[in-house]
C-alpha atoms as a PDB file:
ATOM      1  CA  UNK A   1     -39.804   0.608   8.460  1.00  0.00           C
ATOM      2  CA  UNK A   2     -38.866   2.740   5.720  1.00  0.00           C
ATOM      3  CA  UNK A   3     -40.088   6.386   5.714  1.00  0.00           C
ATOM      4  CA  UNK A   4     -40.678   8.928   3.521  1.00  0.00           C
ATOM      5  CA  UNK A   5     -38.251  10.991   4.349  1.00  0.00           C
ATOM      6  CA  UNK A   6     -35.878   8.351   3.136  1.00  0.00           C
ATOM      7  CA  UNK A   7     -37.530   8.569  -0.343  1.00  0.00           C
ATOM      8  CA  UNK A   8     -37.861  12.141  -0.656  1.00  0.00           C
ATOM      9  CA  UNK A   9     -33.850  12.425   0.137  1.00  0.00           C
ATOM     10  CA  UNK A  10     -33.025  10.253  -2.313  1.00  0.00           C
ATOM     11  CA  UNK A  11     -35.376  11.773  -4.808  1.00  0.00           C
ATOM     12  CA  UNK A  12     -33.961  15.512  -4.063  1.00  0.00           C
ATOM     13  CA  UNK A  13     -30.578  13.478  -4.269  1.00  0.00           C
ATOM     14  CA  UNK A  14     -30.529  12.580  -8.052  1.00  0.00           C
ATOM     15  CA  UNK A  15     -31.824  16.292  -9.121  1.00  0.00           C
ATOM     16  CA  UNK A  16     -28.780  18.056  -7.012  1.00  0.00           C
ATOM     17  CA  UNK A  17     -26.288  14.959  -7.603  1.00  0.00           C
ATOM     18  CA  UNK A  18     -23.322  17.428  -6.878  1.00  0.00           C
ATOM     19  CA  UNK A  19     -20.546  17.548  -3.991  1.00  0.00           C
ATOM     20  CA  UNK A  20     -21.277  20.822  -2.589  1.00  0.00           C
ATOM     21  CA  UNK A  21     -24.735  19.922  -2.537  1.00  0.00           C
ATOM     22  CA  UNK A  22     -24.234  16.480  -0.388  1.00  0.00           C
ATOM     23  CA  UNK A  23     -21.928  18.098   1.712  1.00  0.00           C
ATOM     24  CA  UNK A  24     -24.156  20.733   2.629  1.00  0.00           C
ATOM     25  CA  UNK A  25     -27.029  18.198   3.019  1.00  0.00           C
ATOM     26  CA  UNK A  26     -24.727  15.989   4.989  1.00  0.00           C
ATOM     27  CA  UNK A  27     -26.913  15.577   8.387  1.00  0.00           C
ATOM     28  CA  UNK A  28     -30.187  14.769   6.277  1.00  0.00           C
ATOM     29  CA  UNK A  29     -28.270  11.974   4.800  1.00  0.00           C
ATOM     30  CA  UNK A  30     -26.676  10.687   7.823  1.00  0.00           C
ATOM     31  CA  UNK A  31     -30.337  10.753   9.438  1.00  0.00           C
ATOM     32  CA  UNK A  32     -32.148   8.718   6.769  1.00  0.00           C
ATOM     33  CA  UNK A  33     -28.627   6.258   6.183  1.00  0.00           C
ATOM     34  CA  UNK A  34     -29.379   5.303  10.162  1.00  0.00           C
ATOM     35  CA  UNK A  35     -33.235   4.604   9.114  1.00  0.00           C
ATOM     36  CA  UNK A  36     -31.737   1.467   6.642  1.00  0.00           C
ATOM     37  CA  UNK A  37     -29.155   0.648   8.656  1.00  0.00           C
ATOM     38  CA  UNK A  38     -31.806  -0.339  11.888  1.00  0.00           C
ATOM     39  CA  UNK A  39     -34.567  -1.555   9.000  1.00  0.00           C
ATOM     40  CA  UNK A  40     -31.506  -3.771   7.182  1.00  0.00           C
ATOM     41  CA  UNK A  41     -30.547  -4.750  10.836  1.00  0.00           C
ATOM     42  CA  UNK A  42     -34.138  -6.190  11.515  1.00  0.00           C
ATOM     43  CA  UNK A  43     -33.715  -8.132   8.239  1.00  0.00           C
ATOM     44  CA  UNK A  44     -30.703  -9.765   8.973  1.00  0.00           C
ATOM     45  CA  UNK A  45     -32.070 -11.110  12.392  1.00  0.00           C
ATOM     46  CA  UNK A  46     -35.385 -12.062  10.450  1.00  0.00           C
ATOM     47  CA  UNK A  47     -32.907 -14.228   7.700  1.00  0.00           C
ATOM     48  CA  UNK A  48     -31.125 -15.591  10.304  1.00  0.00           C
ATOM     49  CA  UNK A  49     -34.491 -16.822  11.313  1.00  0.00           C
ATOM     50  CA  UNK A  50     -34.927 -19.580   8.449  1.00  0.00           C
ATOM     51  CA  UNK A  51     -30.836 -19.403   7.151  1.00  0.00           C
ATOM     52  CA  UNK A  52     -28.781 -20.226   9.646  1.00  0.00           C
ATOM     53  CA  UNK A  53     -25.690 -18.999   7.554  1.00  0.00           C
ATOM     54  CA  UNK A  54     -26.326 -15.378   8.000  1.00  0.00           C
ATOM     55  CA  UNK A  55     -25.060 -15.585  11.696  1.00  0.00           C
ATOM     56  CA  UNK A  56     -22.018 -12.782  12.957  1.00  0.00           C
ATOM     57  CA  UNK A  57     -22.957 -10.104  10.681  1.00  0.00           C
ATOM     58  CA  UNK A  58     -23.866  -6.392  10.949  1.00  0.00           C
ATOM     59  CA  UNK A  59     -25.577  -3.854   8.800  1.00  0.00           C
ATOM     60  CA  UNK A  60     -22.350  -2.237   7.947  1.00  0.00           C
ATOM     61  CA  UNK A  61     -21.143  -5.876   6.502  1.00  0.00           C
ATOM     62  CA  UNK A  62     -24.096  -5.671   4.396  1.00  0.00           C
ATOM     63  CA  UNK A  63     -24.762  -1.901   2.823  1.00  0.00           C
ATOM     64  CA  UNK A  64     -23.304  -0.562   0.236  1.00  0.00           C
ATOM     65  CA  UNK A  65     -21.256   2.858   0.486  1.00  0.00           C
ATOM     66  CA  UNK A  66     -23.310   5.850  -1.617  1.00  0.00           C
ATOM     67  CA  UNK A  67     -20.436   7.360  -3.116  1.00  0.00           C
ATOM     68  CA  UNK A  68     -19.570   6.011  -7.087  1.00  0.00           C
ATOM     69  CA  UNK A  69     -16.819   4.545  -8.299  1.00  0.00           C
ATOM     70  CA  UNK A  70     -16.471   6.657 -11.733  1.00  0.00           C
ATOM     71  CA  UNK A  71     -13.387   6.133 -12.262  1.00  0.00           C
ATOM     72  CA  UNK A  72     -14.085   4.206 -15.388  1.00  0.00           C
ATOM     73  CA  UNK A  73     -17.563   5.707 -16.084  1.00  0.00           C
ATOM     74  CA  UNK A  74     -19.161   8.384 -18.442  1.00  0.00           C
ATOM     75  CA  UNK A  75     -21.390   9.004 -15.534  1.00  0.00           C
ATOM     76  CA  UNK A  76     -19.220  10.928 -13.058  1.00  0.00           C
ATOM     77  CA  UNK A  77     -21.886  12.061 -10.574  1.00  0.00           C
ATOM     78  CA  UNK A  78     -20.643  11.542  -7.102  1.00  0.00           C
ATOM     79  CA  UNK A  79     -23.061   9.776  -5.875  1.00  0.00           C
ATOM     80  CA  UNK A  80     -25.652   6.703  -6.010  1.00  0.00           C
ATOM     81  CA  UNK A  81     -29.412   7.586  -5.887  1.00  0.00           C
ATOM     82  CA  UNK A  82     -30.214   4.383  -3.639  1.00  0.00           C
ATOM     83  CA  UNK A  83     -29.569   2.566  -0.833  1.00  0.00           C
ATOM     84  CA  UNK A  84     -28.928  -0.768  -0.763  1.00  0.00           C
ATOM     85  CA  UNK A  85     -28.065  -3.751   1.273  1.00  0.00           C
ATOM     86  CA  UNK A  86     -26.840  -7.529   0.318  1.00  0.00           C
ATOM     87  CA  UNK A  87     -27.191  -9.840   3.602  1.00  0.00           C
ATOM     88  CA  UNK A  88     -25.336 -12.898   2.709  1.00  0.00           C
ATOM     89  CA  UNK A  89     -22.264 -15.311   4.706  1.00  0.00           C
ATOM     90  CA  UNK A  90     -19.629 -12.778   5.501  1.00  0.00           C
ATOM     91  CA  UNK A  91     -21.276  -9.978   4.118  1.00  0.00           C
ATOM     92  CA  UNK A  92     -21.618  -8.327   0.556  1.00  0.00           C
ATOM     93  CA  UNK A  93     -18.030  -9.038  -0.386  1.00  0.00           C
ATOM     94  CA  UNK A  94     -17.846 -12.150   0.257  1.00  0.00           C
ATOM     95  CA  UNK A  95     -19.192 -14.024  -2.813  1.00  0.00           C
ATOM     96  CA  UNK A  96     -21.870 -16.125  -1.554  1.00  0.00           C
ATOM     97  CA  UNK A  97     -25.433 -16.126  -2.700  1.00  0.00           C
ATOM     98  CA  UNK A  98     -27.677 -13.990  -0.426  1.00  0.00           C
ATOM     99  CA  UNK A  99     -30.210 -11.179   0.032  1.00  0.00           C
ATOM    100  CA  UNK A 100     -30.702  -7.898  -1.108  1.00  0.00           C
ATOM    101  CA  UNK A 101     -33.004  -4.667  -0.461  1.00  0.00           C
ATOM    102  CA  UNK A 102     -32.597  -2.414  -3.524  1.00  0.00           C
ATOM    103  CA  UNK A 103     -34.299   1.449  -2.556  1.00  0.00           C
ATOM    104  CA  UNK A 104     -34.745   3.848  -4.903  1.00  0.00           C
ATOM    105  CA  UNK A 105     -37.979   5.778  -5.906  1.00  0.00           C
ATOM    106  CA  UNK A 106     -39.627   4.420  -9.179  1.00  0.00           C
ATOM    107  CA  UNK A 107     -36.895   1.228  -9.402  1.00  0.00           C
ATOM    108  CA  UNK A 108     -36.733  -0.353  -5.847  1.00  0.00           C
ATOM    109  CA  UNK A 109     -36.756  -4.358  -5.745  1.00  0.00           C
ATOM    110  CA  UNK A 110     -35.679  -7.333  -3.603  1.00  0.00           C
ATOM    111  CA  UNK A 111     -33.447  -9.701  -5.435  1.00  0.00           C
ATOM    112  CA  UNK A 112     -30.829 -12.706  -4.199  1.00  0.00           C
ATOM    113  CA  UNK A 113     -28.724 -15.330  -5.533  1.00  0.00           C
ATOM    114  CA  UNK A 114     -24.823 -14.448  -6.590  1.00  0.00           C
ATOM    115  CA  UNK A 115     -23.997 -11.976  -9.267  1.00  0.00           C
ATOM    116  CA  UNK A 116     -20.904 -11.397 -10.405  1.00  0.00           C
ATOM    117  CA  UNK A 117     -19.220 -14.787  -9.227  1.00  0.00           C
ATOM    118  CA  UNK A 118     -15.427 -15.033 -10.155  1.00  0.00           C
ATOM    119  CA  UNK A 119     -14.857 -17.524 -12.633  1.00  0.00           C
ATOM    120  CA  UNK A 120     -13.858 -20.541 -10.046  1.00  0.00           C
ATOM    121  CA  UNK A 121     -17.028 -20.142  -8.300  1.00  0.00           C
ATOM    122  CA  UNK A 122     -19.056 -19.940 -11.419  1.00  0.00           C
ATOM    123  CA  UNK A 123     -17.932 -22.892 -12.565  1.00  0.00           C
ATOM    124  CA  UNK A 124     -18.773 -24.863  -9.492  1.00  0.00           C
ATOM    125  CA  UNK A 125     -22.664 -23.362  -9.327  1.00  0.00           C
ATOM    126  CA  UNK A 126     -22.464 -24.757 -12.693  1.00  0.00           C
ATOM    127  CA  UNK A 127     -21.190 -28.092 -11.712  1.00  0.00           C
ATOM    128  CA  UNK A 128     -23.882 -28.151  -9.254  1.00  0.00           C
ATOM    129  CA  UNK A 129     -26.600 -27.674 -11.793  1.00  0.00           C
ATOM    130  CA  UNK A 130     -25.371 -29.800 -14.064  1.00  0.00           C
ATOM    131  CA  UNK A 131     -24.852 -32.880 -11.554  1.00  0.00           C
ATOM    132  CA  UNK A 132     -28.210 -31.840 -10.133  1.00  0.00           C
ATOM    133  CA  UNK A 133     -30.302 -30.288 -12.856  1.00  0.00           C
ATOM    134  CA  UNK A 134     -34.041 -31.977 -11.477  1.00  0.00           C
ATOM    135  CA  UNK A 135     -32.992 -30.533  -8.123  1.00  0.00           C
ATOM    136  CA  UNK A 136     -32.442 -26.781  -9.455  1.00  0.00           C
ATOM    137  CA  UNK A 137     -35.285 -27.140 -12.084  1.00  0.00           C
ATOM    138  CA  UNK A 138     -37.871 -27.994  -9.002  1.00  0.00           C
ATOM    139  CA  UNK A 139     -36.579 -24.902  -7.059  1.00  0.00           C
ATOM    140  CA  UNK A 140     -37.010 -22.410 -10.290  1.00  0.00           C
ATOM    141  CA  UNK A 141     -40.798 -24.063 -10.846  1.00  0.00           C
ATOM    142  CA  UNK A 142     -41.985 -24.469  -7.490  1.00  0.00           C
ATOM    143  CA  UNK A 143     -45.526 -22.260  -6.749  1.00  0.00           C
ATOM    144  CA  UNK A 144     -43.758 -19.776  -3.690  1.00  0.00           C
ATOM    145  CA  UNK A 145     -40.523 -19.173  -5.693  1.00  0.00           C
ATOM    146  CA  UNK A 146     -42.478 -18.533  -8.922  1.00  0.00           C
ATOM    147  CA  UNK A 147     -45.472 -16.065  -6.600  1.00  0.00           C
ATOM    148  CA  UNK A 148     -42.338 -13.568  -6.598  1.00  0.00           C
ATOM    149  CA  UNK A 149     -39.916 -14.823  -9.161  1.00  0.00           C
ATOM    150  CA  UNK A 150     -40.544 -15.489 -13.031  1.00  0.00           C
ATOM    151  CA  UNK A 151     -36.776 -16.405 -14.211  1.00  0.00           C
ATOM    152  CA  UNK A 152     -32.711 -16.274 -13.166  1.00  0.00           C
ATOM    153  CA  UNK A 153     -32.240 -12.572 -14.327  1.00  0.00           C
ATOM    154  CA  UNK A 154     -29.136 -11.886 -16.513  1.00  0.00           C
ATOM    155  CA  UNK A 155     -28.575  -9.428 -19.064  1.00  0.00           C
ATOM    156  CA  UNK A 156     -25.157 -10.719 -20.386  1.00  0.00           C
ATOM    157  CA  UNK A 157     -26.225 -15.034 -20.650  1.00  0.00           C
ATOM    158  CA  UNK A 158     -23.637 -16.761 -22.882  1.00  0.00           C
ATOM    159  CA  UNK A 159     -24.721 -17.823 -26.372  1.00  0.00           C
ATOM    160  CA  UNK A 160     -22.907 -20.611 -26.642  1.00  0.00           C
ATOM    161  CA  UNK A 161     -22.372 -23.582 -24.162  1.00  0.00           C
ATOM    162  CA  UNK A 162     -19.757 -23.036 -21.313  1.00  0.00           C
ATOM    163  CA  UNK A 163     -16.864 -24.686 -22.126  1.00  0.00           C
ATOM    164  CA  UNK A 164     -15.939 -28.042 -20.252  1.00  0.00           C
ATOM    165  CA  UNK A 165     -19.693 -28.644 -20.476  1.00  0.00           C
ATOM    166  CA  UNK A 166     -21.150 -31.203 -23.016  1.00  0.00           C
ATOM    167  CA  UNK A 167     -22.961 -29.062 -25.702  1.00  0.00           C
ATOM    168  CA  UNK A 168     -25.735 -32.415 -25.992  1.00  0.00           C
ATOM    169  CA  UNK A 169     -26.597 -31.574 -22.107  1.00  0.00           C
ATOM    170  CA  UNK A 170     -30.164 -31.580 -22.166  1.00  0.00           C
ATOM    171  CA  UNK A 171     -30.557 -28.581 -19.703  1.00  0.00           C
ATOM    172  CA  UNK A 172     -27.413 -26.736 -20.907  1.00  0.00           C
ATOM    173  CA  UNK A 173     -29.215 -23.440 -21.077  1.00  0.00           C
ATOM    174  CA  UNK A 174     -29.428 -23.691 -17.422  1.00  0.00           C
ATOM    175  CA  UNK A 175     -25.591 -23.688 -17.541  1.00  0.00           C
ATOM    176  CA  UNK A 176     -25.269 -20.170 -19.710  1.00  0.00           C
ATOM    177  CA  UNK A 177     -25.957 -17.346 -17.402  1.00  0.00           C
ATOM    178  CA  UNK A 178     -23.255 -15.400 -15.847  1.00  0.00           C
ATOM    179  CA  UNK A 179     -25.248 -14.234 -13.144  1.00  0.00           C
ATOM    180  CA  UNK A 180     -27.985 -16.641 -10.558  1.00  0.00           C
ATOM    181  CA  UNK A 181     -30.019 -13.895  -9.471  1.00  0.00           C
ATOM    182  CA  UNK A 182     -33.523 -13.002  -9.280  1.00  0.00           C
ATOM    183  CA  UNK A 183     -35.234 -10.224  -8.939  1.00  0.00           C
ATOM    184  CA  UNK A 184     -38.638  -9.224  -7.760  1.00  0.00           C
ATOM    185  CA  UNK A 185     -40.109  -5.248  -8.181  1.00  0.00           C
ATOM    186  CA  UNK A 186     -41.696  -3.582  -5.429  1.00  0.00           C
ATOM    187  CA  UNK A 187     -43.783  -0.284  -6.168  1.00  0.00           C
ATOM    188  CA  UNK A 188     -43.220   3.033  -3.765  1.00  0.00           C
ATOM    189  CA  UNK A 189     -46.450   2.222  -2.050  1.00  0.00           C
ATOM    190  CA  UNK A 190     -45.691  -1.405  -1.347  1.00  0.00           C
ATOM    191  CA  UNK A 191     -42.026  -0.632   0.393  1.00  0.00           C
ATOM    192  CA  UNK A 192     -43.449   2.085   2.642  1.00  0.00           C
ATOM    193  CA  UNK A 193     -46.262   0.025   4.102  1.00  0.00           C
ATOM    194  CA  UNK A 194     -46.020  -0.591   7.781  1.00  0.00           C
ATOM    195  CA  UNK A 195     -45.994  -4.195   7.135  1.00  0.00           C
ATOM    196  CA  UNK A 196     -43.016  -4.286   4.207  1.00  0.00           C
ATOM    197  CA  UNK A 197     -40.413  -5.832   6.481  1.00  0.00           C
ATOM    198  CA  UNK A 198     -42.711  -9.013   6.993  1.00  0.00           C
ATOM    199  CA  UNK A 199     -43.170  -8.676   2.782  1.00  0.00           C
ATOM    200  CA  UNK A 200     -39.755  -8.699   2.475  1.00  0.00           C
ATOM    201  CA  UNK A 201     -38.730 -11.339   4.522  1.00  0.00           C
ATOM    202  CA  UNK A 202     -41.539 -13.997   2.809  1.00  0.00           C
ATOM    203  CA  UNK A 203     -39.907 -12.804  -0.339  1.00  0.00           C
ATOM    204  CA  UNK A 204     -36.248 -13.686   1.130  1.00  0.00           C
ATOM    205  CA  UNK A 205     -37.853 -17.266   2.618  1.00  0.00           C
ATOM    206  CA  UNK A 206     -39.208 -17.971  -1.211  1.00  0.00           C
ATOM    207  CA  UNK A 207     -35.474 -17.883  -2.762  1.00  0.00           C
ATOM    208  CA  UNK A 208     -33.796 -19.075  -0.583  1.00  0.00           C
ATOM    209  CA  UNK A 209     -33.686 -22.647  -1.682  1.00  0.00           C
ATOM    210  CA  UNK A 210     -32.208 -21.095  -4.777  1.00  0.00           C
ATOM    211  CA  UNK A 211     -29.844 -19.888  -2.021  1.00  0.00           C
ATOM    212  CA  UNK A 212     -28.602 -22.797  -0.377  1.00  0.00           C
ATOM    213  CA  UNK A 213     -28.359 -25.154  -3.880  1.00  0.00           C
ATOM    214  CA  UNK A 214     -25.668 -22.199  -5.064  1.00  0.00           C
ATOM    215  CA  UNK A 215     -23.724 -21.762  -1.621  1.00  0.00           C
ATOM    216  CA  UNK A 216     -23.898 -25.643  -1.584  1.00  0.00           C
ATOM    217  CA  UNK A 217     -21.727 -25.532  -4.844  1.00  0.00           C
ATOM    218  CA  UNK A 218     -19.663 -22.820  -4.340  1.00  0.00           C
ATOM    219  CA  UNK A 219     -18.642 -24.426  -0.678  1.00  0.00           C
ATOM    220  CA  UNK A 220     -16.706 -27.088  -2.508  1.00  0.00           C
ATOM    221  CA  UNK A 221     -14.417 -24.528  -3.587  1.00  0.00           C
END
């Protein structure tokens, strides 16, 4: 499960967001890092349990690295204020839809689907909705997805039509997001109960239809 102690780290974190700081607190960090890593490992195996795509994988296929890249940010602290973990076919990097555990005190969530895709593969999820719009429209309305999900989340959906898309499509805002993910908030309480992982895992089973119609598209590439 996930502890307090991983909480109150990350809270302490983003009030001494420094280098000196981390390094010195370097043991605390590596302590709590090993508390996700065996939690994210239990989620993988429970995935694996209804997807049979997320086979071969590991926890360190599937977290992300706390130091920032701020390199081309106004932000420059060092360091993210979370921990976080995308379990999807060949791991975060690989560009498939999948699953993933977002902690952070006050702004934790579970979320899935593909964000980000490069432009080939977003144009084939896009294919796929528009060849099979009643199909995608059933998964976005149907009563388990909708208990946890209200909407594909994207803060950057196209105005206008895609191009190579008929602008008369009857669905064709369906076809404008940039991002197919969804996202579903979880309160401090709710991810420290004892009983989260089994939470998190109905949460995971309830999008993942949403999951295979995408990596069904995107496998044509």
């Amino acid at each position: 499960m996930i502890t307090k102690e991983v909480y109150d780290f990350l809270k302490v974190l983003k009030e001494n967001n420094t280098r000196d700081w981390f390094t010195a607190n370097k043991k605390t960090y590596e302590q709590q890092k090993k508390t996700v890593e065996a939690f994210i490992t239990k989620l993988i195996d429970g995935v694996h349990s209804f997807d049979n795509e997320i086979i071969g994988i590991s926890y360190k296929d599937c977290m992300f690295r706390i130091n920032r890249d701020v390199r081309f940010s106004l932000d420059k602290s060092p360091y993210k204020t979370n921990f976080g973990g995308f379990i999807a076919k060949g791991g975060r990097n690989a560009m498939n839809a999948g699953y993933y555990l977002h902690i952070e005190p006050g702004t934790s969530f579970i979320g899935g689907g593909i964000y980000m895709p490069l432009a080939d593969k977003l144009k084939l999820v896009r294919n796929e909705i528009y060849f099979n719009a009643d199909e995608f429209k059933k998964i976005l309305d149907d009563k388990i997805f909708t208990k946890y999900f209200t909407k594909i989340w994207d803060d950057n959906k196209l105005k206008n039509p895609p191009k190579d898309f008929p602008k008369d499509f009857p669905d064709i805002d369906l076809l404008k997001f940039k991002n197919y993910t969804v996202i579903h908030s979880i309160d401090d309480n709710k991810l420290l109960e004892p009983d989260f992982y089994k939470y998190a895992i109905d949460v995971f089973k309830a999008m993942y239809p949403l999951n295979r119609f995408i990596n069904r598209g995107i496998s044509n590439i």
